[in-house]
PDB file of N, CA and C in Angstrom:
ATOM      1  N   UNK A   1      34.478 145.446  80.210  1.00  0.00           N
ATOM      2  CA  UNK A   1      34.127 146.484  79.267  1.00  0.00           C
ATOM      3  C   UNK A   1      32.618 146.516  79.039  1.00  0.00           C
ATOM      4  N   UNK A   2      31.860 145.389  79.019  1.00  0.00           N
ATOM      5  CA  UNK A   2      30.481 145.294  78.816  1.00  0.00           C
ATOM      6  C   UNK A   2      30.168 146.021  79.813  1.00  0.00           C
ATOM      7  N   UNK A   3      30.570 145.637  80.917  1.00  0.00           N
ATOM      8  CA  UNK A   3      29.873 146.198  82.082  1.00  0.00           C
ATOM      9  C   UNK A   3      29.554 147.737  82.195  1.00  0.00           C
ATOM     10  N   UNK A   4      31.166 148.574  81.436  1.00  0.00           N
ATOM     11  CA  UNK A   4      30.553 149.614  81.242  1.00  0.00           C
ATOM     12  C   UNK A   4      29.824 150.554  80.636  1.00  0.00           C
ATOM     13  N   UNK A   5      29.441 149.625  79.476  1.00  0.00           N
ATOM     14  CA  UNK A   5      28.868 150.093  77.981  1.00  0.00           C
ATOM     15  C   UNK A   5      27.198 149.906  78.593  1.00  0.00           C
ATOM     16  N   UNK A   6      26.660 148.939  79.388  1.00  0.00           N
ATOM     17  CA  UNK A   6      25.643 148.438  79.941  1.00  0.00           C
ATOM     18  C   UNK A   6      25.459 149.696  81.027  1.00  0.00           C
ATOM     19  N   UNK A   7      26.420 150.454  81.534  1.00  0.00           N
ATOM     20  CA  UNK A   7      25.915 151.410  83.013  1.00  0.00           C
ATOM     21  C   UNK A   7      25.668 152.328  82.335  1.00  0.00           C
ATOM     22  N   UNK A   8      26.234 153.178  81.301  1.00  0.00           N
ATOM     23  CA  UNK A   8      26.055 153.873  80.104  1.00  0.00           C
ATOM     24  C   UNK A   8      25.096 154.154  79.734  1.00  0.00           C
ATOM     25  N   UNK A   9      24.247 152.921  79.247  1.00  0.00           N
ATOM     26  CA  UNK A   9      22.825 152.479  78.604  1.00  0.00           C
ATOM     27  C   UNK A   9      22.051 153.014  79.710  1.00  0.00           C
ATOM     28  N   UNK A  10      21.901 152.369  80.524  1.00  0.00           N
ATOM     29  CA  UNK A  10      21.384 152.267  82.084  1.00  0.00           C
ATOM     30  C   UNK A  10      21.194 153.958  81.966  1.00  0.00           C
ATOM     31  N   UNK A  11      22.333 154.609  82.244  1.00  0.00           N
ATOM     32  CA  UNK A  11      22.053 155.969  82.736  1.00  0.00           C
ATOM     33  C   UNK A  11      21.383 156.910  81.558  1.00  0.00           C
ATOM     34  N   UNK A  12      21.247 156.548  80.038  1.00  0.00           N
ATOM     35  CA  UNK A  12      21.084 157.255  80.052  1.00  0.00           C
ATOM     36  C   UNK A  12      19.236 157.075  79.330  1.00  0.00           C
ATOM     37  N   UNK A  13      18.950 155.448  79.477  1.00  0.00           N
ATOM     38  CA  UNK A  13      17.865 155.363  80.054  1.00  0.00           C
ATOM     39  C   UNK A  13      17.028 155.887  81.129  1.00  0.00           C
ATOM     40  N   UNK A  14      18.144 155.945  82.060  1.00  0.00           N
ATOM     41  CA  UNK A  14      17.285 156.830  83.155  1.00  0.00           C
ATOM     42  C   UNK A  14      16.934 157.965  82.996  1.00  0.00           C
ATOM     43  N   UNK A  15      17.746 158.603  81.973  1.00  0.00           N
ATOM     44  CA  UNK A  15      17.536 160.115  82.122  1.00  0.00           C
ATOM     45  C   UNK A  15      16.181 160.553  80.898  1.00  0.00           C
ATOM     46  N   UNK A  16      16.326 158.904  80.234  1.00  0.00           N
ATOM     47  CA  UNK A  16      15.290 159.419  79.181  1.00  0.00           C
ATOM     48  C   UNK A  16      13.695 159.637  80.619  1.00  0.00           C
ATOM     49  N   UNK A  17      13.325 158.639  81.485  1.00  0.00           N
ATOM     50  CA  UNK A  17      12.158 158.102  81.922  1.00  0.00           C
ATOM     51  C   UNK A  17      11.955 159.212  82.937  1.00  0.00           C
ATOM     52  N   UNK A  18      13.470 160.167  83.152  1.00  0.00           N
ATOM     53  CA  UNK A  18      13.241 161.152  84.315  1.00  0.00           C
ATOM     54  C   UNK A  18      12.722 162.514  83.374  1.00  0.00           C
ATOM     55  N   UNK A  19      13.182 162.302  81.733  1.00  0.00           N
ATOM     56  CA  UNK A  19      12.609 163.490  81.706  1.00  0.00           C
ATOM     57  C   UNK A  19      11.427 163.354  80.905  1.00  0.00           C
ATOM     58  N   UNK A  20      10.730 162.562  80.803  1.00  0.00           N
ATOM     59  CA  UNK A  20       9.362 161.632  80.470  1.00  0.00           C
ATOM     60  C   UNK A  20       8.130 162.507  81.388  1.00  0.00           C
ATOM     61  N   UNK A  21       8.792 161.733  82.712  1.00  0.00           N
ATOM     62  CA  UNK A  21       8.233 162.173  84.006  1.00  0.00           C
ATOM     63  C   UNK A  21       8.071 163.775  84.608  1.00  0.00           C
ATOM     64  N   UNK A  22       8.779 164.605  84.048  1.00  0.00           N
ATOM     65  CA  UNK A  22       8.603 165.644  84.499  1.00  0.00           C
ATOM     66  C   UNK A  22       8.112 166.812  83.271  1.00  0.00           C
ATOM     67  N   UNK A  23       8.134 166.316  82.499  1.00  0.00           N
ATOM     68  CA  UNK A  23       7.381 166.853  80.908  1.00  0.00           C
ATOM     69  C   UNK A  23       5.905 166.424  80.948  1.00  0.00           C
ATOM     70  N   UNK A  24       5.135 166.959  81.026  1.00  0.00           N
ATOM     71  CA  UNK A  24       3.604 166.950  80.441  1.00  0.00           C
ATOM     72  C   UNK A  24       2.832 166.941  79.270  1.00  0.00           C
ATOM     73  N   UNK A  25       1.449 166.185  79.349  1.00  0.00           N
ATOM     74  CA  UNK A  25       1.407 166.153  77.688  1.00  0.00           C
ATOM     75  C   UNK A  25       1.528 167.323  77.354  1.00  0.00           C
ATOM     76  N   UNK A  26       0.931 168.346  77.540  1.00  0.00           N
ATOM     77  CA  UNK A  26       1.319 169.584  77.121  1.00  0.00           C
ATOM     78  C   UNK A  26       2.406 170.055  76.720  1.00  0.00           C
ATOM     79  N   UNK A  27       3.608 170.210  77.572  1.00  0.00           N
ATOM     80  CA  UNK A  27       4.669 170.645  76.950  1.00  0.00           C
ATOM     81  C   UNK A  27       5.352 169.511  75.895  1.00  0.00           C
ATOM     82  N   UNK A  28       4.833 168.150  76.068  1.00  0.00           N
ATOM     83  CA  UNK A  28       5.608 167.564  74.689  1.00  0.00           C
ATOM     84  C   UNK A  28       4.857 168.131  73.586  1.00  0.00           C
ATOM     85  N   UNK A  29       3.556 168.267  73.366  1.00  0.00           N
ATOM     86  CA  UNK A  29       3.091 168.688  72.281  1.00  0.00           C
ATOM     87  C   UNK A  29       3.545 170.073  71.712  1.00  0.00           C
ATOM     88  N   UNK A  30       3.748 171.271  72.551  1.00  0.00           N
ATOM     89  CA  UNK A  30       4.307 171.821  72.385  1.00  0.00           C
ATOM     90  C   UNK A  30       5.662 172.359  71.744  1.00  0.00           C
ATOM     91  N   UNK A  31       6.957 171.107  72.483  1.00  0.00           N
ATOM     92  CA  UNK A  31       8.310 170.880  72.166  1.00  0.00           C
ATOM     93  C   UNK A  31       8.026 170.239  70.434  1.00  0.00           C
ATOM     94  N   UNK A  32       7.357 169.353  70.436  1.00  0.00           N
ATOM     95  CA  UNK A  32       7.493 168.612  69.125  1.00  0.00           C
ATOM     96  C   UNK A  32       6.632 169.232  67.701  1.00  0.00           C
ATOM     97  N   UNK A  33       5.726 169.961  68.614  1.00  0.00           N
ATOM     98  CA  UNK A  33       4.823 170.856  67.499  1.00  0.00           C
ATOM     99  C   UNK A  33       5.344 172.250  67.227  1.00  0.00           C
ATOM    100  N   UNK A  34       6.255 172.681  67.600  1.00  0.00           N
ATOM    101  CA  UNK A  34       6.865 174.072  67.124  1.00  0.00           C
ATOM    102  C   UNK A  34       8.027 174.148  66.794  1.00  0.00           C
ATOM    103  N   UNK A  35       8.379 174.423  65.420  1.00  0.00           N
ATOM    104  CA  UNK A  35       9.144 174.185  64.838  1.00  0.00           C
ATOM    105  C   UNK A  35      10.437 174.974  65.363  1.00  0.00           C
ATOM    106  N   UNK A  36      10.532 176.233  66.130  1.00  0.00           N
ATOM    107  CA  UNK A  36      11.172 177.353  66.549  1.00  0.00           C
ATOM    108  C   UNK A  36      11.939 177.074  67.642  1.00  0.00           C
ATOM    109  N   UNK A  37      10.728 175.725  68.360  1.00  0.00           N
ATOM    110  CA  UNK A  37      11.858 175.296  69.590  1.00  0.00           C
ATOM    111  C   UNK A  37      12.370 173.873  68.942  1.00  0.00           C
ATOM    112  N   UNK A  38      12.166 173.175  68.293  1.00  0.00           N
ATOM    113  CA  UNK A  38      12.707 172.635  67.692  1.00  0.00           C
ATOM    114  C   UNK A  38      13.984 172.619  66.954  1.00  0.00           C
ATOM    115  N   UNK A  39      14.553 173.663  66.220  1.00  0.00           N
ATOM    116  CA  UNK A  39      15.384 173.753  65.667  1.00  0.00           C
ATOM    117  C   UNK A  39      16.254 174.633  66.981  1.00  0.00           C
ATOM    118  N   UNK A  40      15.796 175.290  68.150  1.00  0.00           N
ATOM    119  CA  UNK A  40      16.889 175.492  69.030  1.00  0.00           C
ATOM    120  C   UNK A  40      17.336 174.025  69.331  1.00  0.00           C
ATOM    121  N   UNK A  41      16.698 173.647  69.967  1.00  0.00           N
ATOM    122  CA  UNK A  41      16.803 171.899  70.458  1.00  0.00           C
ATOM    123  C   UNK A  41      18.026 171.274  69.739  1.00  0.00           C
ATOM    124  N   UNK A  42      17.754 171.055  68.479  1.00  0.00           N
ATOM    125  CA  UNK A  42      18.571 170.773  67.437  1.00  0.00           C
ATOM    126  C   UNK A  42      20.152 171.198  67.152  1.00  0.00           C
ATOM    127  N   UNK A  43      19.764 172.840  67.361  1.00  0.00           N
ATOM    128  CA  UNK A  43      21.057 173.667  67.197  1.00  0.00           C
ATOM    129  C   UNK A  43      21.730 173.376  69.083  1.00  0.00           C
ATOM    130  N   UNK A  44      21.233 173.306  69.501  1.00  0.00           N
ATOM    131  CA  UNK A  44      21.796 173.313  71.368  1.00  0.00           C
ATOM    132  C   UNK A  44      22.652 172.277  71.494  1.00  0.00           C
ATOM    133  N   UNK A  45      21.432 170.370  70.762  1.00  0.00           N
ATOM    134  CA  UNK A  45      22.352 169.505  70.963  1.00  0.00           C
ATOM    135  C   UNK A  45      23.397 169.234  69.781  1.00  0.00           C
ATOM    136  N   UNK A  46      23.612 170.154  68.624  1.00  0.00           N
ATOM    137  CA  UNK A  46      24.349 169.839  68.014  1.00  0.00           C
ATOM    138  C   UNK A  46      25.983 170.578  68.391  1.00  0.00           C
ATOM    139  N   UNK A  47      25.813 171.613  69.044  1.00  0.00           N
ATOM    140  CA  UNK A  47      26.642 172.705  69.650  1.00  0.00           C
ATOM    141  C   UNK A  47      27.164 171.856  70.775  1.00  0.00           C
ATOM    142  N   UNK A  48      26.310 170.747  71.690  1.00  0.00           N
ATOM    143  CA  UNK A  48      26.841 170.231  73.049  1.00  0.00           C
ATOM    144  C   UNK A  48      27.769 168.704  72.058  1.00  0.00           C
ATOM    145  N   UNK A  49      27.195 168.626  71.316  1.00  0.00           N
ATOM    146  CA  UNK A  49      28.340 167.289  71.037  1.00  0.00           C
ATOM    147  C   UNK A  49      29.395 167.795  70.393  1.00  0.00           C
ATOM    148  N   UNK A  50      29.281 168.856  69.833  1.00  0.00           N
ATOM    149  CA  UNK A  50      30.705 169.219  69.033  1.00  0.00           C
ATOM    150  C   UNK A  50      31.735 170.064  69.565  1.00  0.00           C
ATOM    151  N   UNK A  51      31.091 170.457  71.328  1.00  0.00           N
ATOM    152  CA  UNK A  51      31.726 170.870  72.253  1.00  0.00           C
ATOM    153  C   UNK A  51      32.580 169.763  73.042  1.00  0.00           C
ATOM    154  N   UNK A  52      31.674 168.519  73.517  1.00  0.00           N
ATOM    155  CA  UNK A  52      32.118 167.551  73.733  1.00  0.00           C
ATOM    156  C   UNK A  52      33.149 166.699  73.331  1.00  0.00           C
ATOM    157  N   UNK A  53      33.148 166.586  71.802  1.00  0.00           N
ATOM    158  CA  UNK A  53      34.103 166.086  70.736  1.00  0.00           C
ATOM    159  C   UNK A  53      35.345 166.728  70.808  1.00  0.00           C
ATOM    160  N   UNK A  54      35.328 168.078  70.950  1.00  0.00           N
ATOM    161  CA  UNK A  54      36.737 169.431  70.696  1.00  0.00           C
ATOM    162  C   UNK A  54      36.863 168.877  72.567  1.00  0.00           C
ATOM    163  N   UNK A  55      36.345 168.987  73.529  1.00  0.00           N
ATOM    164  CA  UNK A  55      36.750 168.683  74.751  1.00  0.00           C
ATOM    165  C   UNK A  55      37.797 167.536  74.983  1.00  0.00           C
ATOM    166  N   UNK A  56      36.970 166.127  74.519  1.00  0.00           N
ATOM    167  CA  UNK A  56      37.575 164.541  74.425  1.00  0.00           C
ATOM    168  C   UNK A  56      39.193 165.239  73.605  1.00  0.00           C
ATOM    169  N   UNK A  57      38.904 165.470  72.599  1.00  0.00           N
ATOM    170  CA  UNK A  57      39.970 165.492  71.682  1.00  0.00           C
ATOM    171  C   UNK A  57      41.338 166.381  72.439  1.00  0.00           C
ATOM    172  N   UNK A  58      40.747 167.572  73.768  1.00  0.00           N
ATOM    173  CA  UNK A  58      42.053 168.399  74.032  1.00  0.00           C
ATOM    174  C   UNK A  58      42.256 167.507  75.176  1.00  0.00           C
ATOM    175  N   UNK A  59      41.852 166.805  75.886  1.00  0.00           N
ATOM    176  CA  UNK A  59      42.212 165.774  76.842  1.00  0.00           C
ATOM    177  C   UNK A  59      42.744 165.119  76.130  1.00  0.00           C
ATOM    178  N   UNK A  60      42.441 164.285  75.380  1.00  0.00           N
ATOM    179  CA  UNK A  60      43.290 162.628  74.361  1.00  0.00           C
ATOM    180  C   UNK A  60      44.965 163.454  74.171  1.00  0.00           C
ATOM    181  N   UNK A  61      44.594 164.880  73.650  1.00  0.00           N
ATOM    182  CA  UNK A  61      46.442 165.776  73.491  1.00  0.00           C
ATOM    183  C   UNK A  61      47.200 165.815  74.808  1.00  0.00           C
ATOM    184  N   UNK A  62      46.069 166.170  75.213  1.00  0.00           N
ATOM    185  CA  UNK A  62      46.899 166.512  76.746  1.00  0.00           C
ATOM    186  C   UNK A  62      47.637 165.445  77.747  1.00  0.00           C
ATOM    187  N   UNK A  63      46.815 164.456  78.073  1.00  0.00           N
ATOM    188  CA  UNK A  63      47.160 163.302  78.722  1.00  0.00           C
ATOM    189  C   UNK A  63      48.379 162.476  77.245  1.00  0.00           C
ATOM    190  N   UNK A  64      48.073 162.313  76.145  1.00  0.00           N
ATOM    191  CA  UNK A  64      48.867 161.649  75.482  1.00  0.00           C
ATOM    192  C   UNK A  64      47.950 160.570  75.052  1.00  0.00           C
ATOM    193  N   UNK A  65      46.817 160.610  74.639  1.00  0.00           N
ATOM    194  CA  UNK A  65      46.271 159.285  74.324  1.00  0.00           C
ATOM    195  C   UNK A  65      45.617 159.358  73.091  1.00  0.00           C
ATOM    196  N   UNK A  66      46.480 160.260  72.509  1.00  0.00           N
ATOM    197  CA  UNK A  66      46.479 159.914  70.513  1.00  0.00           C
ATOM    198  C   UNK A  66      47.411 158.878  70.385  1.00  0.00           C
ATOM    199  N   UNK A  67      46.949 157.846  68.738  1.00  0.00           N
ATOM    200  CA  UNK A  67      47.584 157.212  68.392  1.00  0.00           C
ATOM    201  C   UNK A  67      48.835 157.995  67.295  1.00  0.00           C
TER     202      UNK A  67
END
């Protein structure tokens, strides 16, 4: 189980350093200094986890893996 909580980490470390790497100072200053894309940002990833959550949850019905 560690092992997979650790590949997890791993990946999504990677994805922080890949998108590090392809962002410029410019556009971070940008992303973090305007409040307009900011609160899309905000509203996008709050919309992708609560899509995610309603997703997990119709699989857990479907397969049978409510308690």
């Amino acid at each position: 189980m560690i092992a997979v909580i650790i590949r997890i980490a791993l990946r999504y470390g990677a994805a922080i350093l890949v998108a590090r790497g392809l962002l410029g100072a410019g556009d971070a200053t940008a992303l973090s200094g305007d409040p307009d894309i900011q609160m899309a940002l905000e509203t996008g990833i709050g919309l992708a986890i609560g899509l995610g959550t309603e997703a997990w949850y119709v699989l857990a019905r479907k397969f049978h893996w409510q308690r």
